[in-house]
N, C-alpha and C. Protein backbone atom coordinates (compact mmCIF):
# COMPACT_ATOMS: atom_id res chain seq x y z
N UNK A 1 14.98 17.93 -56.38
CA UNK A 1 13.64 17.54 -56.74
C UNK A 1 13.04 16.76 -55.57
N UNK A 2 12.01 17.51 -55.16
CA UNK A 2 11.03 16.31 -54.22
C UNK A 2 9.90 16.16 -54.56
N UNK A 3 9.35 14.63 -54.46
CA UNK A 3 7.77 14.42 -54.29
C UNK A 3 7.41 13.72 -53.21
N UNK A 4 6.02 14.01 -53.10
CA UNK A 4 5.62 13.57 -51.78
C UNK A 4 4.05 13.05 -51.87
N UNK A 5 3.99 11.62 -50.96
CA UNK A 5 3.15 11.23 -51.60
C UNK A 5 1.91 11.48 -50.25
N UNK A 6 0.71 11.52 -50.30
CA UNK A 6 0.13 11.55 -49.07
C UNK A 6 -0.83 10.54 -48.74
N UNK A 7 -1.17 10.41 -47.89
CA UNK A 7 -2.17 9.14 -47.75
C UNK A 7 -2.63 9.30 -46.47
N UNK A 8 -4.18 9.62 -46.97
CA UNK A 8 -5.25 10.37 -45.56
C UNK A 8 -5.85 9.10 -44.50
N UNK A 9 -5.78 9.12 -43.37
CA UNK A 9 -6.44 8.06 -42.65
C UNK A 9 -7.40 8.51 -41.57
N UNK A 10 -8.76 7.66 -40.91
CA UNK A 10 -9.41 8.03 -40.09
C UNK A 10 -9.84 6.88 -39.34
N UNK A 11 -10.18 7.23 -37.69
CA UNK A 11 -10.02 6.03 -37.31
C UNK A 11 -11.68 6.32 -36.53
N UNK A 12 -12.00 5.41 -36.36
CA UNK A 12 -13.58 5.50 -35.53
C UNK A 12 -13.16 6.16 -34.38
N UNK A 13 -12.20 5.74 -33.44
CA UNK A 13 -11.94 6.72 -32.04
C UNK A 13 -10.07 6.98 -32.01
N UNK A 14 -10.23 7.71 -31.02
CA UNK A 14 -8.39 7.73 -31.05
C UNK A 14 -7.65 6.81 -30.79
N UNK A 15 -6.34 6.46 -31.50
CA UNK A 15 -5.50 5.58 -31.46
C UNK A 15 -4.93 5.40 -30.18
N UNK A 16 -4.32 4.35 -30.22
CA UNK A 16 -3.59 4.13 -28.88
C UNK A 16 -2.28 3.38 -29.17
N UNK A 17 -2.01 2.69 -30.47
CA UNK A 17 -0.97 2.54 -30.99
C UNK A 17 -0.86 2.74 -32.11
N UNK A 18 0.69 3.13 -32.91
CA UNK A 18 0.51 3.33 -34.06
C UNK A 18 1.93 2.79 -35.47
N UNK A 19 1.94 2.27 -35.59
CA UNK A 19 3.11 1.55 -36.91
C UNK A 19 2.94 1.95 -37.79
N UNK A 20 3.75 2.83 -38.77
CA UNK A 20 3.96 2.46 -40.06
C UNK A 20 4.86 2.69 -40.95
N UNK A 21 4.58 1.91 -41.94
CA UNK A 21 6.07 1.76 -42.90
C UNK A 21 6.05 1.41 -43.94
N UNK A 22 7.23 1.45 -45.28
CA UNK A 22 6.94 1.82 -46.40
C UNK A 22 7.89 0.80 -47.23
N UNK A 23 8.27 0.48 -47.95
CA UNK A 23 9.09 -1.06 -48.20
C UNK A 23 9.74 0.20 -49.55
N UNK A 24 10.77 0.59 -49.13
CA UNK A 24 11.69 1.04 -50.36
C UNK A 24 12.68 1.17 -50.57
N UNK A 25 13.55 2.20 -51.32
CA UNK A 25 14.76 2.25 -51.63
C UNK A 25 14.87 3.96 -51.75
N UNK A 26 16.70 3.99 -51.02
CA UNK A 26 17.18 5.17 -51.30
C UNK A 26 18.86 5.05 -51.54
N UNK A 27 19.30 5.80 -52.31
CA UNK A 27 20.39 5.73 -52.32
C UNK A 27 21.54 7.28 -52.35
N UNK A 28 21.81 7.55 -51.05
CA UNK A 28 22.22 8.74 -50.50
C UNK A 28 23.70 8.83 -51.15
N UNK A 29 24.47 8.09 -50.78
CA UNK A 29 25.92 8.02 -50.84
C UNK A 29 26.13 8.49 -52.70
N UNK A 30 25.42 7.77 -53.72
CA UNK A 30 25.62 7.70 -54.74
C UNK A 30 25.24 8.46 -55.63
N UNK A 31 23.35 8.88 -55.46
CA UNK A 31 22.87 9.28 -56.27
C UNK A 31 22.33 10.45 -55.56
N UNK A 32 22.40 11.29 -54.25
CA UNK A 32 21.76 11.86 -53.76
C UNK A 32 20.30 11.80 -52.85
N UNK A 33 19.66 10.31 -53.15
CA UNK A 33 18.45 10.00 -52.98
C UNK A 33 17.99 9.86 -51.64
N UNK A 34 17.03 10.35 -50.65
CA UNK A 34 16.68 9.98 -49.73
C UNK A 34 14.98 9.78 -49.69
N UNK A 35 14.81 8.88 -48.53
CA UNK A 35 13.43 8.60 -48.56
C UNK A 35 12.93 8.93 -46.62
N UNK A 36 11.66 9.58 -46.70
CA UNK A 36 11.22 10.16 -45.45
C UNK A 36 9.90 9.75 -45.12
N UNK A 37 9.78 9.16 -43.96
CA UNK A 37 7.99 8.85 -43.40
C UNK A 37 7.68 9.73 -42.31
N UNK A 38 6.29 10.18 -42.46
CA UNK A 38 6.07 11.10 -41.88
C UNK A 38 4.76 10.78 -41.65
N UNK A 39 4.34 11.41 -39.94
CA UNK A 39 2.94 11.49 -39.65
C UNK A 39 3.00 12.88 -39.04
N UNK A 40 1.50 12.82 -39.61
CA UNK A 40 0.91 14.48 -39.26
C UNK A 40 -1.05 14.82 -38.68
N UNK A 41 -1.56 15.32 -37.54
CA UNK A 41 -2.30 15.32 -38.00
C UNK A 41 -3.19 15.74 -39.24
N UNK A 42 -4.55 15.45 -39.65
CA UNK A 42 -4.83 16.02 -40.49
C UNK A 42 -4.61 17.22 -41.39
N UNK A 43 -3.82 17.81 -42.23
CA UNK A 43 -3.87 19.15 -42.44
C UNK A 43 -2.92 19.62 -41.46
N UNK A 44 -2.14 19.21 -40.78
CA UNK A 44 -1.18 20.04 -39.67
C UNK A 44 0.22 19.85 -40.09
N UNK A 45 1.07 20.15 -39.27
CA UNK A 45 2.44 20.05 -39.31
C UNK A 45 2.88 18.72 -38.88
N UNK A 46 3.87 18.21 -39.45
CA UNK A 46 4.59 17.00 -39.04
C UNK A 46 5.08 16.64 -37.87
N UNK A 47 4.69 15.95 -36.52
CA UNK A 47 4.95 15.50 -35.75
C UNK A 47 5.86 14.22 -35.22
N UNK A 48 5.57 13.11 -36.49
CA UNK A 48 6.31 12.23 -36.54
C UNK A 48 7.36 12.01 -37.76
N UNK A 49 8.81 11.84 -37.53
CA UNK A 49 8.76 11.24 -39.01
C UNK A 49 10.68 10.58 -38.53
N UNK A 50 11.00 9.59 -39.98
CA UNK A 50 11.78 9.13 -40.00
C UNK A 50 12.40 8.86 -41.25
N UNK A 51 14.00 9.21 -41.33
CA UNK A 51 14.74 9.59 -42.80
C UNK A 51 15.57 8.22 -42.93
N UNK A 52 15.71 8.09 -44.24
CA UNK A 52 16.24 6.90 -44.32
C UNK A 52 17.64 6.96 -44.69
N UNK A 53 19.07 6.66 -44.51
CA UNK A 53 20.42 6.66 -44.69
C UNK A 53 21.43 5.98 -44.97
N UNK A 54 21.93 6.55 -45.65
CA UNK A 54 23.19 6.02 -46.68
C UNK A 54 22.04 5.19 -47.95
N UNK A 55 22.69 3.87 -48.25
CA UNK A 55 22.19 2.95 -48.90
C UNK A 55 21.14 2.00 -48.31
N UNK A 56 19.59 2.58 -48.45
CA UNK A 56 18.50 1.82 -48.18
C UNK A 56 17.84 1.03 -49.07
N UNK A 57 17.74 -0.15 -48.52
CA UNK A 57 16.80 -0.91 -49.21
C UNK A 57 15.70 -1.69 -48.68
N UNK A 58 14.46 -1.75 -48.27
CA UNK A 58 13.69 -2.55 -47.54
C UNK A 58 12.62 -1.62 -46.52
N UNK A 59 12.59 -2.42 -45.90
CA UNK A 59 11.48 -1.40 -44.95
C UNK A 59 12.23 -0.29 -43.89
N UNK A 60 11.06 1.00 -44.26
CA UNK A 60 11.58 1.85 -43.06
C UNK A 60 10.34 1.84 -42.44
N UNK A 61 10.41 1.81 -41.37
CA UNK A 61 9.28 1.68 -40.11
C UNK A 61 9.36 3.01 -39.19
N UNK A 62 8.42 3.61 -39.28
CA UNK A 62 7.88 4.72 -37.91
C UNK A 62 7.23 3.80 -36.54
N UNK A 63 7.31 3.72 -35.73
CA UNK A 63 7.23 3.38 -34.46
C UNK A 63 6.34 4.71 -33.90
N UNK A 64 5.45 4.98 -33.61
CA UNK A 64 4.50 6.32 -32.86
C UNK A 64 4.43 5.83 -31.36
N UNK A 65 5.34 6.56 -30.46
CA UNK A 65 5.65 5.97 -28.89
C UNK A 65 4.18 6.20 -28.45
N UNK A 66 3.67 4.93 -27.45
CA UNK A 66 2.55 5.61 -27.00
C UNK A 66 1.77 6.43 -26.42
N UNK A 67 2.81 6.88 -25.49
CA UNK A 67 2.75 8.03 -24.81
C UNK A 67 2.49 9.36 -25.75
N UNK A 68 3.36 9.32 -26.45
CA UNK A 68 2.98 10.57 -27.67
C UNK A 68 1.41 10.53 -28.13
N UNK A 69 0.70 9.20 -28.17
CA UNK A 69 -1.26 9.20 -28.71
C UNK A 69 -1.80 9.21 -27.73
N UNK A 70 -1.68 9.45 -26.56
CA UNK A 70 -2.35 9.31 -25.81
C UNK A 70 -1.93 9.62 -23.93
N UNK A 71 -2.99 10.38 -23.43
CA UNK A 71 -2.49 10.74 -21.70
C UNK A 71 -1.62 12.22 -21.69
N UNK A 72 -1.22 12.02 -21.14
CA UNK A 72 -1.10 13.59 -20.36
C UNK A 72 0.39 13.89 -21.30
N UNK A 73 1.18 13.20 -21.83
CA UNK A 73 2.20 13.22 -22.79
C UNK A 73 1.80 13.65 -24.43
N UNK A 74 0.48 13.28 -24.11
CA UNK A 74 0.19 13.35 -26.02
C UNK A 74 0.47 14.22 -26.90
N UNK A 75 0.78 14.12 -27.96
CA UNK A 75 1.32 15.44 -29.20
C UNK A 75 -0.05 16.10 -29.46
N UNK A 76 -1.14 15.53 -29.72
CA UNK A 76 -2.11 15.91 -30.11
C UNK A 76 -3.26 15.81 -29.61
N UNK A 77 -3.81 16.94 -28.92
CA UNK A 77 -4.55 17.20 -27.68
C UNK A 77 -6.06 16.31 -28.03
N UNK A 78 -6.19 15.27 -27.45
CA UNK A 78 -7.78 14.65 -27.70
C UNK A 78 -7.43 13.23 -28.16
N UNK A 79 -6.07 13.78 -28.80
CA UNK A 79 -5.48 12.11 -29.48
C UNK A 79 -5.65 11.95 -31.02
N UNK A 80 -5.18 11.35 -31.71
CA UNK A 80 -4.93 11.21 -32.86
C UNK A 80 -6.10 10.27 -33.59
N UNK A 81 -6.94 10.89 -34.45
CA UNK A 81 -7.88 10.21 -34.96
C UNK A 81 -8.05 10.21 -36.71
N UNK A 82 -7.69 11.39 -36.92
CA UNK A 82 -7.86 11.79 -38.23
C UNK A 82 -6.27 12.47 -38.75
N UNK A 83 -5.52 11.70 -39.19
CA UNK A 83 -4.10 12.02 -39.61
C UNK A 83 -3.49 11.92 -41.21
N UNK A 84 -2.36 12.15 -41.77
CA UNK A 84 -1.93 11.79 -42.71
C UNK A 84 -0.22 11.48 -42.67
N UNK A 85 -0.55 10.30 -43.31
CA UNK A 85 0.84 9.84 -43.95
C UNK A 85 1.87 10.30 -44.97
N UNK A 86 2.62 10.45 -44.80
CA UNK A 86 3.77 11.37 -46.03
C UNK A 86 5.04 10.59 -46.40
N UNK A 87 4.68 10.04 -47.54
CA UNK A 87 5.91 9.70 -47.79
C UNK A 87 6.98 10.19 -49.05
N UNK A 88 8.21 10.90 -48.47
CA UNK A 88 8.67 11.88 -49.42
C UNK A 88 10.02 11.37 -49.94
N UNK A 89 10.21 11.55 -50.99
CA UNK A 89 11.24 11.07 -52.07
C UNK A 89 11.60 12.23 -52.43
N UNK A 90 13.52 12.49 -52.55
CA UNK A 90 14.01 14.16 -52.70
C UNK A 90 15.66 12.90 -53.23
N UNK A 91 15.72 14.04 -54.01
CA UNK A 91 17.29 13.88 -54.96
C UNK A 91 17.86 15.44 -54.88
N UNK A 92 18.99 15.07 -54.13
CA UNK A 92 19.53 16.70 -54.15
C UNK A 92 20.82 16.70 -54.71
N UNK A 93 21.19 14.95 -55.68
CA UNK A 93 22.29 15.73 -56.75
C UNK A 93 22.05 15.84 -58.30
N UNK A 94 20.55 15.48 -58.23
CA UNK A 94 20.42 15.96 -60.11
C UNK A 94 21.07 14.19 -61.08
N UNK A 95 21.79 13.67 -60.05
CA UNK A 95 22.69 12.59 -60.99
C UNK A 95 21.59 11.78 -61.49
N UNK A 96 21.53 10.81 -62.79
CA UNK A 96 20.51 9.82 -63.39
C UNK A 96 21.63 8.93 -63.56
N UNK A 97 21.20 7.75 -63.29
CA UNK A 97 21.88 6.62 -63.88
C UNK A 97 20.83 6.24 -64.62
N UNK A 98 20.77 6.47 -66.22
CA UNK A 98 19.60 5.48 -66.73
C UNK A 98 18.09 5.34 -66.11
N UNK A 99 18.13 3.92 -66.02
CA UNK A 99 16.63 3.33 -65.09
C UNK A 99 16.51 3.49 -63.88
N UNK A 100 18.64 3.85 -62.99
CA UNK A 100 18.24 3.40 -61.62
C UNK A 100 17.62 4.60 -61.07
N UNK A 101 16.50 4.79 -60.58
CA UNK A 101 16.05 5.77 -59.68
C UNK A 101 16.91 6.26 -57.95
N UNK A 102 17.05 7.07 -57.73
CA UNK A 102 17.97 7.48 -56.69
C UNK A 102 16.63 7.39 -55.01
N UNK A 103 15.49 7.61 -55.34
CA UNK A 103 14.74 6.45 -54.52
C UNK A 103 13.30 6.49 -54.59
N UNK A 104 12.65 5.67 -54.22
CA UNK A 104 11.65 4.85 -54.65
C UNK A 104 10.89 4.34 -53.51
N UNK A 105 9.75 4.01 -53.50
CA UNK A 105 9.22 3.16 -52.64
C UNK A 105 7.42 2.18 -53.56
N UNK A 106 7.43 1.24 -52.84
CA UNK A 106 6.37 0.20 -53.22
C UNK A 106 5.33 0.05 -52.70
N UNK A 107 5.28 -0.03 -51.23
CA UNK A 107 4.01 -0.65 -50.53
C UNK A 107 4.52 0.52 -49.16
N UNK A 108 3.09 0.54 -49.33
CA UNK A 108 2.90 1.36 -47.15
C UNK A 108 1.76 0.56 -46.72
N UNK A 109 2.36 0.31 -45.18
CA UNK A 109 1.26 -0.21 -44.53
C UNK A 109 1.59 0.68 -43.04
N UNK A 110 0.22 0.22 -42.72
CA UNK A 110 -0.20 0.95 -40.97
C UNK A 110 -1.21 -0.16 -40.51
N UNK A 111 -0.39 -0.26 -39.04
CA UNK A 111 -0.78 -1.01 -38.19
C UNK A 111 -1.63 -0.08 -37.26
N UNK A 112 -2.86 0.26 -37.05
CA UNK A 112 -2.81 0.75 -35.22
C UNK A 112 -4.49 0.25 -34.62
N UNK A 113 -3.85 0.56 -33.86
CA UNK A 113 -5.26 0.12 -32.21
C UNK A 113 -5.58 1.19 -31.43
C-alpha cells in the first residue's frame, strides 16, 4: 500500500537554495514501513528525493545541492520556480499492529532563497 501526499509550491523567481523536510516516522525492520521526500518540477518526474531507513523517527531532510538550481549544472533548465513536494508513505508487509501505524508523518517545512 502507498500514499502520497503532494504539496504544490511557487516562487516569484528561481531558487537558489533549497531545504526540505518532514518530521516523521517509519518503521522498516518491523512493520514494513518506509517514508520518502521528494522534489519534482511541476508536473514532472522526480529529481530529488530521499528514503528513510530501518527505524525512523524525527526529521528527514532533503538538502537540494546548489549547483543542481542553478548555472551551468542545473537539473532544470531556467531553474526551479514552480515545483512539487512528495511525500510518500508505502507498507510492503501488510502487518497491523493495532494503532501503531508502520509510517507516518506530521509537519513539512521548506526553507529556500
Amino acid at each position: 500500500v502507498t500514499s502520497t501526499v503532494v504539496q504544490r509550491f511557487s516562487a516569484p523567481r528561481p531558487l537558489k537554495q533549497l531545504t526540505v523536510a518532514v518530521d516523521g516516522y517509519a518503521n522498516s525492520p518491523d512493520l514494513g514501513g518506509t517514508l520518502r521526500l521528494e522534489v519534482a518540477p511541476r508536473g514532472e518526474a522526480v529529481i530529488w528525493s530521499t528514503p528513510s531507513s530501518g527505524r525512523h523517527n524525527g526529521r528527514l531532510t532533503l538538502e537540494i545541492p546548489e549547483e543542481g538550481l542553478h548555472g551551468d549544472a542545473a537539473k532544470v533548465p531556467g531553474g526551479l520556480q514552480d515545483f512539487d513536494v512528495r511525500v510518500v508513505l508505502r507498507s510492503i508487509s501488510g502487518v497491523e499492529r493495532g494503532d501503531t501505524a508502520c509510517a507516518s508523518f506530521g509537519r513539512l517545512s521548506i526553507h529556500a532563497r
